[in-house]
C-alpha atoms as a PDB file:
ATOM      1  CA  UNK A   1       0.000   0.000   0.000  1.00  0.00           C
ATOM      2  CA  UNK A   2       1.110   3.834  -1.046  1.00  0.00           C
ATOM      3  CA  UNK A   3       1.839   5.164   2.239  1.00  0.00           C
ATOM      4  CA  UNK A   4      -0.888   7.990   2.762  1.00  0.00           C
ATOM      5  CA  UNK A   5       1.111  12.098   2.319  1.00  0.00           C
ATOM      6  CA  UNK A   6       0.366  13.791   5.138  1.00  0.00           C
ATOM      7  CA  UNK A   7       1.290  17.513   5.596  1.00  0.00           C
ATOM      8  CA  UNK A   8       3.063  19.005   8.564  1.00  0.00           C
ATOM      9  CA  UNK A   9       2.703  23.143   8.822  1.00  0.00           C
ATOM     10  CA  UNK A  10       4.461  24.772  10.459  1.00  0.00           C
ATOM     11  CA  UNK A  11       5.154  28.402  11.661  1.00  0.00           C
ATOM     12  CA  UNK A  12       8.042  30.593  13.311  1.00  0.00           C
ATOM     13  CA  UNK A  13       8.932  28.899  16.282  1.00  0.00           C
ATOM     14  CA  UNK A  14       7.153  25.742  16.241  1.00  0.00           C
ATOM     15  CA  UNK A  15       9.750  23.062  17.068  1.00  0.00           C
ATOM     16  CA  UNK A  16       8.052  19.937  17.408  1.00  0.00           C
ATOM     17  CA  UNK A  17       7.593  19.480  13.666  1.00  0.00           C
ATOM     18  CA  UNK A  18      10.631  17.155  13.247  1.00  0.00           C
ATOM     19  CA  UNK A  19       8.853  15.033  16.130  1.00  0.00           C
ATOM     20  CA  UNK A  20       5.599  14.690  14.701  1.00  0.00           C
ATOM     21  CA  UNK A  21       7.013  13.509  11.129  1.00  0.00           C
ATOM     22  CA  UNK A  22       9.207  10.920  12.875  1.00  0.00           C
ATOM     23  CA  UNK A  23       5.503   9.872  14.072  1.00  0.00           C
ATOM     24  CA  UNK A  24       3.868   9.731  11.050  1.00  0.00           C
ATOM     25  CA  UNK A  25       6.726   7.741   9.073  1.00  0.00           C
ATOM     26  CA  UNK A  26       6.339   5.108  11.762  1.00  0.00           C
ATOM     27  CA  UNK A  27       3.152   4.829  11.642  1.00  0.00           C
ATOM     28  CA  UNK A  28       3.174   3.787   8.015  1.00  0.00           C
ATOM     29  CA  UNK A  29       2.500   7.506   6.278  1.00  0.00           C
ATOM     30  CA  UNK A  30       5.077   9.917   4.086  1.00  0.00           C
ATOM     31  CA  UNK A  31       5.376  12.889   6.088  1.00  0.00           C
ATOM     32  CA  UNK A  32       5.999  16.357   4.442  1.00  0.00           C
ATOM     33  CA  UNK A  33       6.705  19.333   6.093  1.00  0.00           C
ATOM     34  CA  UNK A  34       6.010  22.824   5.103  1.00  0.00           C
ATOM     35  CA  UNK A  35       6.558  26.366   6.063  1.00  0.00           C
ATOM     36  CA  UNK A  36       2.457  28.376   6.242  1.00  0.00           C
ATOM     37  CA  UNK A  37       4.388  31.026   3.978  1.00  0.00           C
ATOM     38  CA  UNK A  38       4.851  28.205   1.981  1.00  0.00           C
ATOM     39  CA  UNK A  39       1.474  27.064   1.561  1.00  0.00           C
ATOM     40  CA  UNK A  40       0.605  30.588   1.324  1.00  0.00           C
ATOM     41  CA  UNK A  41       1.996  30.979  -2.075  1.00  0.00           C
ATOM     42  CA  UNK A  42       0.122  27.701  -3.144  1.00  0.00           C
ATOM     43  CA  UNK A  43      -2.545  27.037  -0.600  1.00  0.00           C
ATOM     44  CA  UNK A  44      -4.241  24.183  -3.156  1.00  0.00           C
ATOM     45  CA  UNK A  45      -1.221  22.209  -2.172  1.00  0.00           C
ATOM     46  CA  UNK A  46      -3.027  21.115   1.024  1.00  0.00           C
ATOM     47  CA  UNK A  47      -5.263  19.135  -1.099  1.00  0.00           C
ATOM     48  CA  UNK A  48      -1.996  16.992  -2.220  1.00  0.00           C
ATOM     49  CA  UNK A  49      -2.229  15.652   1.687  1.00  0.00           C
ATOM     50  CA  UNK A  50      -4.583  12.688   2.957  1.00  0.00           C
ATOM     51  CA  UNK A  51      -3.927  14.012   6.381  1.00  0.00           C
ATOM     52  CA  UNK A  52      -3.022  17.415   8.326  1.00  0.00           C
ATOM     53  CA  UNK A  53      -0.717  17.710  11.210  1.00  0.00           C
ATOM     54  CA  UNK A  54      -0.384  21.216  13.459  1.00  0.00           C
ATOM     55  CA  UNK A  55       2.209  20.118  15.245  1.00  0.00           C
ATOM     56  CA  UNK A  56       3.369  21.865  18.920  1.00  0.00           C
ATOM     57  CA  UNK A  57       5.942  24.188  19.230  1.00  0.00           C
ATOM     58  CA  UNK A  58       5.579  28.400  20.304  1.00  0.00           C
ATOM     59  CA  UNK A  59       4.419  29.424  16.927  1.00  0.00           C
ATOM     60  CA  UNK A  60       5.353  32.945  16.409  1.00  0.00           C
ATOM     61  CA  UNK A  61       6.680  32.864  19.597  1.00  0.00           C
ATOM     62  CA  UNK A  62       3.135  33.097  21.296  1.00  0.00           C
ATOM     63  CA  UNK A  63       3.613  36.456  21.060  1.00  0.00           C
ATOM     64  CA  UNK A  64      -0.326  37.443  21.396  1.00  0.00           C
ATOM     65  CA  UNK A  65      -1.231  34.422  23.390  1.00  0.00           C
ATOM     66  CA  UNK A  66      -0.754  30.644  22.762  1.00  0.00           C
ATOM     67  CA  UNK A  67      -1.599  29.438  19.213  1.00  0.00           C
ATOM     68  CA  UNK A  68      -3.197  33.010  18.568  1.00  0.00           C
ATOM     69  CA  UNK A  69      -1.243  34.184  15.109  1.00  0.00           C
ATOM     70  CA  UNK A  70      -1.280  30.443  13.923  1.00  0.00           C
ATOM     71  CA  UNK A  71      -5.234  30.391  14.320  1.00  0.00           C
ATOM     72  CA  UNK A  72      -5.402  34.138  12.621  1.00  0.00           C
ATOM     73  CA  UNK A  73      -3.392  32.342   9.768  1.00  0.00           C
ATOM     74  CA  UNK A  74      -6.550  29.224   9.201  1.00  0.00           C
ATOM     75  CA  UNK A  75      -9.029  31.425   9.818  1.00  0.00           C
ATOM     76  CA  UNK A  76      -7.334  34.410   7.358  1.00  0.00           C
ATOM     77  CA  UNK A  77      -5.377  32.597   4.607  1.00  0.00           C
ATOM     78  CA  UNK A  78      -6.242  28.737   4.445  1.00  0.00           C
ATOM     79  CA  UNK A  79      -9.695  29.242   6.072  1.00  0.00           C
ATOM     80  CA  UNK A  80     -11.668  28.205   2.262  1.00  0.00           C
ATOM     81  CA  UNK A  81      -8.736  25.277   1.603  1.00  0.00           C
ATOM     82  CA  UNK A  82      -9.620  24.141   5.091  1.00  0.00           C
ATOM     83  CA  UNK A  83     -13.269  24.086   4.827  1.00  0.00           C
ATOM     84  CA  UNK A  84     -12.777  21.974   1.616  1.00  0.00           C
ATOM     85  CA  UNK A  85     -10.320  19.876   3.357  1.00  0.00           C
ATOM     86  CA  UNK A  86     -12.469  19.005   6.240  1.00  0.00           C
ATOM     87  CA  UNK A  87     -15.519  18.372   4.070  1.00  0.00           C
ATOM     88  CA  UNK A  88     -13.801  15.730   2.767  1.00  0.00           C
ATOM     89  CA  UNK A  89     -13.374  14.002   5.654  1.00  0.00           C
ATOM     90  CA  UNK A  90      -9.546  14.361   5.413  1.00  0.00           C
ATOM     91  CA  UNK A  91      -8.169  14.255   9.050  1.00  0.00           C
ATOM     92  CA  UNK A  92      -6.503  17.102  11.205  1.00  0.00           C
ATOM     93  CA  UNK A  93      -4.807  16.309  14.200  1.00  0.00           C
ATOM     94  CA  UNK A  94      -3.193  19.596  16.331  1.00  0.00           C
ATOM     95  CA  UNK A  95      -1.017  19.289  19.467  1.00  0.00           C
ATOM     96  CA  UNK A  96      -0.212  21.217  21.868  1.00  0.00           C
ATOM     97  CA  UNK A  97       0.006  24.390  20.163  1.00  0.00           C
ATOM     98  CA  UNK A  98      -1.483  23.182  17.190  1.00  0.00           C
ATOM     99  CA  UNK A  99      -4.437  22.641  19.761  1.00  0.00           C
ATOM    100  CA  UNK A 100      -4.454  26.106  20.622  1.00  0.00           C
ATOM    101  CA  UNK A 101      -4.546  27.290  17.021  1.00  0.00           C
ATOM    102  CA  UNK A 102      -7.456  24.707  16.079  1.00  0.00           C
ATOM    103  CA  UNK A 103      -9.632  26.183  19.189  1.00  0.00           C
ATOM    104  CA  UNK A 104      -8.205  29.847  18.647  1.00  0.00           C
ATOM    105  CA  UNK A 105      -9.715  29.382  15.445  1.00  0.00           C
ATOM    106  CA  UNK A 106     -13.220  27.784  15.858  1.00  0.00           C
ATOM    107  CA  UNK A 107     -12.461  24.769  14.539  1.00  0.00           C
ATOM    108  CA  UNK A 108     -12.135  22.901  17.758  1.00  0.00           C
ATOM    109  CA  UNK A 109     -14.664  22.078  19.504  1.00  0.00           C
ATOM    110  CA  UNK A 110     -16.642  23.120  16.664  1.00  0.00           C
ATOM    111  CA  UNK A 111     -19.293  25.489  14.946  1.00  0.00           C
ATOM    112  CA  UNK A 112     -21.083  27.337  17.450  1.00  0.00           C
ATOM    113  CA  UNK A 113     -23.537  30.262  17.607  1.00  0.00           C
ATOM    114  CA  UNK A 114     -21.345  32.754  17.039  1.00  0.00           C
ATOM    115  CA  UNK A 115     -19.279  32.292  20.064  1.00  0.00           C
ATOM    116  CA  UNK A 116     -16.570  30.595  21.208  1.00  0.00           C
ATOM    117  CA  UNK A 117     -17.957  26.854  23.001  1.00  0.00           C
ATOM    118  CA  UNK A 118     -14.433  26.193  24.544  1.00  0.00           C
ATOM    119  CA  UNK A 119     -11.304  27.820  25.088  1.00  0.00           C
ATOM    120  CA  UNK A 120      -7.493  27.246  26.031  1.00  0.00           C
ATOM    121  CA  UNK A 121      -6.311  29.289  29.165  1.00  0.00           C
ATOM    122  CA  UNK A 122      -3.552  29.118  31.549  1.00  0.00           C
ATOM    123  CA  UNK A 123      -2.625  26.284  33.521  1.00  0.00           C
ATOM    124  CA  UNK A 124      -4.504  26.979  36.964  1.00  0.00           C
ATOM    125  CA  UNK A 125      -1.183  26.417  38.452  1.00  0.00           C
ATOM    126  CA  UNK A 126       0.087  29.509  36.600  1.00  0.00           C
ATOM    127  CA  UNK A 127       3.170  27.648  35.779  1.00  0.00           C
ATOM    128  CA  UNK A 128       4.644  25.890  32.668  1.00  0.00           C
ATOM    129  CA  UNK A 129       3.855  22.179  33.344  1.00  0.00           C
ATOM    130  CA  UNK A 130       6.441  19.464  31.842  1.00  0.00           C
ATOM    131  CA  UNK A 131       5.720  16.062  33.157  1.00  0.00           C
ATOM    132  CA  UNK A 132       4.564  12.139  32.130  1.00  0.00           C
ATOM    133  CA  UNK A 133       0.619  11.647  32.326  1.00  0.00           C
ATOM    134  CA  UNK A 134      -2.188   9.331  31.775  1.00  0.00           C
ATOM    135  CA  UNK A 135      -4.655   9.581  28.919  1.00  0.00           C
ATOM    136  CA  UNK A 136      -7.834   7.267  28.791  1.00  0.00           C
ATOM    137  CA  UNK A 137      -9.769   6.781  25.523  1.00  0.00           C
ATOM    138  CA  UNK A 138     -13.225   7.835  25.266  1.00  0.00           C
ATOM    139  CA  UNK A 139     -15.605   4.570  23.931  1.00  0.00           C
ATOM    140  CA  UNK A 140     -18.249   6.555  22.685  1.00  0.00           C
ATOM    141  CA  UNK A 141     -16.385   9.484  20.811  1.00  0.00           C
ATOM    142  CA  UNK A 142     -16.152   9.588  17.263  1.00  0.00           C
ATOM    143  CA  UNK A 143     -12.464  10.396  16.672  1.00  0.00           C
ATOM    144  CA  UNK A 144     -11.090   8.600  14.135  1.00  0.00           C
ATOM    145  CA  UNK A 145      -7.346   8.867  16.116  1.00  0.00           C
ATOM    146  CA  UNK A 146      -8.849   7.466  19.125  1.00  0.00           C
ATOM    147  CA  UNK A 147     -11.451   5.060  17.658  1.00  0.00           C
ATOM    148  CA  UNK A 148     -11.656   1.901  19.041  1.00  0.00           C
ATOM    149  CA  UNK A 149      -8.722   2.563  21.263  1.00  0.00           C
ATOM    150  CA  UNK A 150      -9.203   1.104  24.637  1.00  0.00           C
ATOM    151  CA  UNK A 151      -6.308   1.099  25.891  1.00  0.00           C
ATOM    152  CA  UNK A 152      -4.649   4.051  27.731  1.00  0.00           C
ATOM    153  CA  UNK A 153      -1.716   6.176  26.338  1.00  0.00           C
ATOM    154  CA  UNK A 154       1.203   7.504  28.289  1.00  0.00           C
ATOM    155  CA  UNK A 155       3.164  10.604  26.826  1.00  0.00           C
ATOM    156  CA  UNK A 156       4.657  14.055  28.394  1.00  0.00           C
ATOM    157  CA  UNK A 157       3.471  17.722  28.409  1.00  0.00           C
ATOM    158  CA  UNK A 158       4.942  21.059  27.997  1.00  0.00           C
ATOM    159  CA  UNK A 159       2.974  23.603  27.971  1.00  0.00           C
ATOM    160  CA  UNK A 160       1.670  26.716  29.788  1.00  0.00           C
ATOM    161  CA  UNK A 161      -1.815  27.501  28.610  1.00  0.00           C
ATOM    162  CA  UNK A 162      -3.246  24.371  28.154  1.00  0.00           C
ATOM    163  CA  UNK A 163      -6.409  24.314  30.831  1.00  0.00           C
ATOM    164  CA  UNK A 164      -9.148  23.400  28.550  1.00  0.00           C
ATOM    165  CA  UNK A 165     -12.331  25.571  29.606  1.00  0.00           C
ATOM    166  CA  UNK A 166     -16.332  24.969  28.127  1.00  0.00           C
ATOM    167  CA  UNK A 167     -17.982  28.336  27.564  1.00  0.00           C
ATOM    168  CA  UNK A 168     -20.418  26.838  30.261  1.00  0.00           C
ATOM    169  CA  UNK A 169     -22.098  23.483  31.983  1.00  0.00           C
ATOM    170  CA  UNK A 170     -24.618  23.316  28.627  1.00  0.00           C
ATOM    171  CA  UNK A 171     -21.159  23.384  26.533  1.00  0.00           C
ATOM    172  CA  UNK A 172     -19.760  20.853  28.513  1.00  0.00           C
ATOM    173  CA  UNK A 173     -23.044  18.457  28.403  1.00  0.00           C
ATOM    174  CA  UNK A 174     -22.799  18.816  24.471  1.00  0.00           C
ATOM    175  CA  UNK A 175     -19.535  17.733  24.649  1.00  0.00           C
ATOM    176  CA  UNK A 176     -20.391  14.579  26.809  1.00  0.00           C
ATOM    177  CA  UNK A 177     -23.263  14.120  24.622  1.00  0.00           C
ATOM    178  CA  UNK A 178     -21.890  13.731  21.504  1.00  0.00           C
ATOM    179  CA  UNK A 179     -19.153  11.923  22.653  1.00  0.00           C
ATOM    180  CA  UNK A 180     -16.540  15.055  21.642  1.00  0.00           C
ATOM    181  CA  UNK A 181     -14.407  14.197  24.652  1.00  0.00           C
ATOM    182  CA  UNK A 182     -11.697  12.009  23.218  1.00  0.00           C
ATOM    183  CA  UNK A 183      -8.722  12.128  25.730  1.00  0.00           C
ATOM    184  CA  UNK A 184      -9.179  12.628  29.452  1.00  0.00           C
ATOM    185  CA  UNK A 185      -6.742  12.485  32.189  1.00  0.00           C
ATOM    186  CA  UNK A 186      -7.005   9.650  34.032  1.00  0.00           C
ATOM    187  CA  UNK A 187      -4.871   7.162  36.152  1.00  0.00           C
ATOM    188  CA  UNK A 188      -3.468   4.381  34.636  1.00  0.00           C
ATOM    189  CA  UNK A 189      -6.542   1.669  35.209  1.00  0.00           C
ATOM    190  CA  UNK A 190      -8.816   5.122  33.873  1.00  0.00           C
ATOM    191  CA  UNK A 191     -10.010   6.734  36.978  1.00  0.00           C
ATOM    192  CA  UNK A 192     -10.191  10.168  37.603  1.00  0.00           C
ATOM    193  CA  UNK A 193      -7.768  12.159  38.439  1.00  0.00           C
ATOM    194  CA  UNK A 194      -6.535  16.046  40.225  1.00  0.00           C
ATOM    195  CA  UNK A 195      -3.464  18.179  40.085  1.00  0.00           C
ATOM    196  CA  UNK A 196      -0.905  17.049  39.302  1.00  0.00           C
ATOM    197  CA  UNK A 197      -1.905  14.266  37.045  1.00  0.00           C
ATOM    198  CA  UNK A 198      -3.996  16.859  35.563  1.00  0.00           C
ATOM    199  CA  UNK A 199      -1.193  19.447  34.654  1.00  0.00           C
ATOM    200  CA  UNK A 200      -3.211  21.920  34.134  1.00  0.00           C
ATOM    201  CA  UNK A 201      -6.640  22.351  35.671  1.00  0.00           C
ATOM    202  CA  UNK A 202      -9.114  21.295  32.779  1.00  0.00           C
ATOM    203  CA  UNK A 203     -12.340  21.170  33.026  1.00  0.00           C
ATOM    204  CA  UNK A 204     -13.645  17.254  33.463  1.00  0.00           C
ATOM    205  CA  UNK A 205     -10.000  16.215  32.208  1.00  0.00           C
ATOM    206  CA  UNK A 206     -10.300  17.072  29.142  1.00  0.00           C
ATOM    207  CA  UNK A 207      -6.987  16.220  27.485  1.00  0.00           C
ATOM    208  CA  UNK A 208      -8.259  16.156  23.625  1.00  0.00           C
ATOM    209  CA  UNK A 209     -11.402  16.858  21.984  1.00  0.00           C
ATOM    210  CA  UNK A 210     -12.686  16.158  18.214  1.00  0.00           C
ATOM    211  CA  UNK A 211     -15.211  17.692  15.919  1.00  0.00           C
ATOM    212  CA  UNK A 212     -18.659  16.159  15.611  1.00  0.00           C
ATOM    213  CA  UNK A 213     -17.589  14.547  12.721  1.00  0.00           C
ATOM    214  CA  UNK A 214     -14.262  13.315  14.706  1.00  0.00           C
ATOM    215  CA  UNK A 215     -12.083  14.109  11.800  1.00  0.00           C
ATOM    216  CA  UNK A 216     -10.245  16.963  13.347  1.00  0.00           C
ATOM    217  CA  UNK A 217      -8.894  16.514  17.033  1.00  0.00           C
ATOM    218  CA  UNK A 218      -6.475  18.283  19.188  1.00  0.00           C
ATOM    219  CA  UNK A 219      -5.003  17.329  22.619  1.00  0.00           C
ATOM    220  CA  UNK A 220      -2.515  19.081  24.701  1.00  0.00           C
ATOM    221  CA  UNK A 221      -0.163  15.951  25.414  1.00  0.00           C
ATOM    222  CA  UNK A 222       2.681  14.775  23.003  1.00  0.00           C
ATOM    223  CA  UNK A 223       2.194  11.357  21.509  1.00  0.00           C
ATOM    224  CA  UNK A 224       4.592  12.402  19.164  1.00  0.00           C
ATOM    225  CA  UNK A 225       7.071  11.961  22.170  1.00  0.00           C
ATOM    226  CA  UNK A 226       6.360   8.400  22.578  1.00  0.00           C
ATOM    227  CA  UNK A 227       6.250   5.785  19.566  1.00  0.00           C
ATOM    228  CA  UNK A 228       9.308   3.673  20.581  1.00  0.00           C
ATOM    229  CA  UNK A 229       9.929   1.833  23.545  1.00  0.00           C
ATOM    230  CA  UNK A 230      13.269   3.244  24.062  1.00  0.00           C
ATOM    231  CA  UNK A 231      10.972   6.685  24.925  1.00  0.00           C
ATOM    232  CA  UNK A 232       9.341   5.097  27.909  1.00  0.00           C
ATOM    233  CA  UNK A 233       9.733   6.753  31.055  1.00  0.00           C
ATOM    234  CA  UNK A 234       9.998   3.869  33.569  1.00  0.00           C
ATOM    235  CA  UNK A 235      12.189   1.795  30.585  1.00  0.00           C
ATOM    236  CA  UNK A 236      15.358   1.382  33.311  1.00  0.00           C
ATOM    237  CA  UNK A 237      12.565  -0.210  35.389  1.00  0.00           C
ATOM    238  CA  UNK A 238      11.389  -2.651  32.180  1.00  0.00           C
ATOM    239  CA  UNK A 239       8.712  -0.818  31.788  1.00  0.00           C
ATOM    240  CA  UNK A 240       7.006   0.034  28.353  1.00  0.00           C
ATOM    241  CA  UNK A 241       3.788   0.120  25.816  1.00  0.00           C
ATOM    242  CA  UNK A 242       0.521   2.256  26.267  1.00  0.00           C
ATOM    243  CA  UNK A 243       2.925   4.476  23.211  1.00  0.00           C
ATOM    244  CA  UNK A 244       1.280   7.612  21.717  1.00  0.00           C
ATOM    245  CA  UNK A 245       1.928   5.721  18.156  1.00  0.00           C
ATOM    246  CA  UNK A 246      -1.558   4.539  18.198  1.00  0.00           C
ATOM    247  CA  UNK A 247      -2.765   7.745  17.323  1.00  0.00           C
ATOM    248  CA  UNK A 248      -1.227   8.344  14.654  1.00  0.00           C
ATOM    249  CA  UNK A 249      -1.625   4.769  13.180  1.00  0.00           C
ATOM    250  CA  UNK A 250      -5.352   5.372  13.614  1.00  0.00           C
ATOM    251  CA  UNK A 251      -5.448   8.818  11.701  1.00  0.00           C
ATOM    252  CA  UNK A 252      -3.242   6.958   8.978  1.00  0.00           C
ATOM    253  CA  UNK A 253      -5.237   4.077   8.373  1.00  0.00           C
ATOM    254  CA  UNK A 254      -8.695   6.443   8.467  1.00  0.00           C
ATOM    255  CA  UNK A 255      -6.587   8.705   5.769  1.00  0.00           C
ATOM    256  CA  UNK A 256      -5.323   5.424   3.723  1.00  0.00           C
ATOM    257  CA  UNK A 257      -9.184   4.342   3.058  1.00  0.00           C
ATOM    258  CA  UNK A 258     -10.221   8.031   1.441  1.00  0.00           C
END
């Protein structure tokens, strides 16, 4: 099989982009990485890809907030490529800061009435959080990166403004409802979980969230940062598994049948 293309953008300062294509060549797809002023001068060259990847980073230094410029840029230049994109089912995975810029942009957790449903704030410890944590699968969600995943994944953090926050309890109970919650934090048998195994405060434990649809999906953590056992953290103890590569083998395969 002709390994899937899937497109990495990047902007100024994102750094995780060499990560994320390491990903996505292991989990069976050709990675290709490009520059948003790049894709500005030909922004029908999206429609080359099977699959979009925002990866993390501090695009444009995160100079007006987290993932702020990044989300002006899909909303301003590739907003009509995107909309054609995501019609078509292709999927869009964002992390970390690629999260931000998905939500910063409306595309995460989706169309609304004119108003934001969710957004991405600072971590309620007011600190940049680095650490290992837990993420359990959601069942019932439609993500096609999560989809019928069951069991957890284990990958690091690094962020500062990742404490996901519904515009209110009715946003929230849409969420639930339609199964939008892909990622929580959890511990490692699933349960709930506080500070510090949430890093950063979210609401419910929200670590990722998808469209309706469940083509496009965003999560704070970096499953990028574990696909080989040799990435474990507990590997001097002979631990390993639960890898982030799952993800990305699911988003792959979904792209691979379009």
């Amino acid at each position: 099989m002709t390994p899937p293309p899937v497109l990495i953008l990047m902007a100024t300062g994102t750094n995780r982009d060499g990560d994320a294509a390491h990903a996505i060549e292991a989990a069976g797809g050709k990675a290709t990485t490009l520059h948003v002023n790049e894709l500005r001068e030909r922004p029908a060259r999206l429609h080359e890809a099977a699959m979009l990847v925002l990866p993390g980073g501090f695009s444009y230094g995160d100079a007006l907030g987290a993932g702020r410029l990044l989300a002006a840029d899909l909303r301003w230049l590739f907003q009509d490529e995107l909309v054609t994109f995501v019609a078509a089912g292709k999927p869009v995975i964002g992390i970390c800061n690629g999260f931000q810029a998905l939500v910063k942009s409306g595309w995460l957790p989706g169309p609304a009435d004119g108003h934001a449903r969710a957004t991405l704030t600072r971590n309620a410890s007011n600190r940049f959080e680095c650490r290992w944590v837990w993420l359990a699968p959601n069942a019932d969600s439609p993500c096609v990166f999560t989809r019928g995943l069951t069991d957890p994944v284990v990958c690091p953090v690094a962020h500062g403004e990742g404490r996901f926050v519904p515009r209110d309890e009715a946003a929230l109970d849409a969420l639930r409802a339609s199964g939008q919650i892909a990622l929580t934090y959890a511990t490692p048998n699933g349960d709930p979980v506080g500070y510090p195994a949430n890093p950063n405060g979210s609401t419910a434990n929200i670590a990722g969230v998808c469209n309706a649809a469940g083509t496009v999906f965003g999560l704070m953590p970096h499953p990028e940062d574990h696909i080989s056992p040799l990435q474990h953290p507990r590997r001097s103890r002979g631990e390993s598994g639960n890898s982030g590569l799952v993800l990305f083998e699911r988003g792959i395969a979904y792209a691979a049948r379009l």
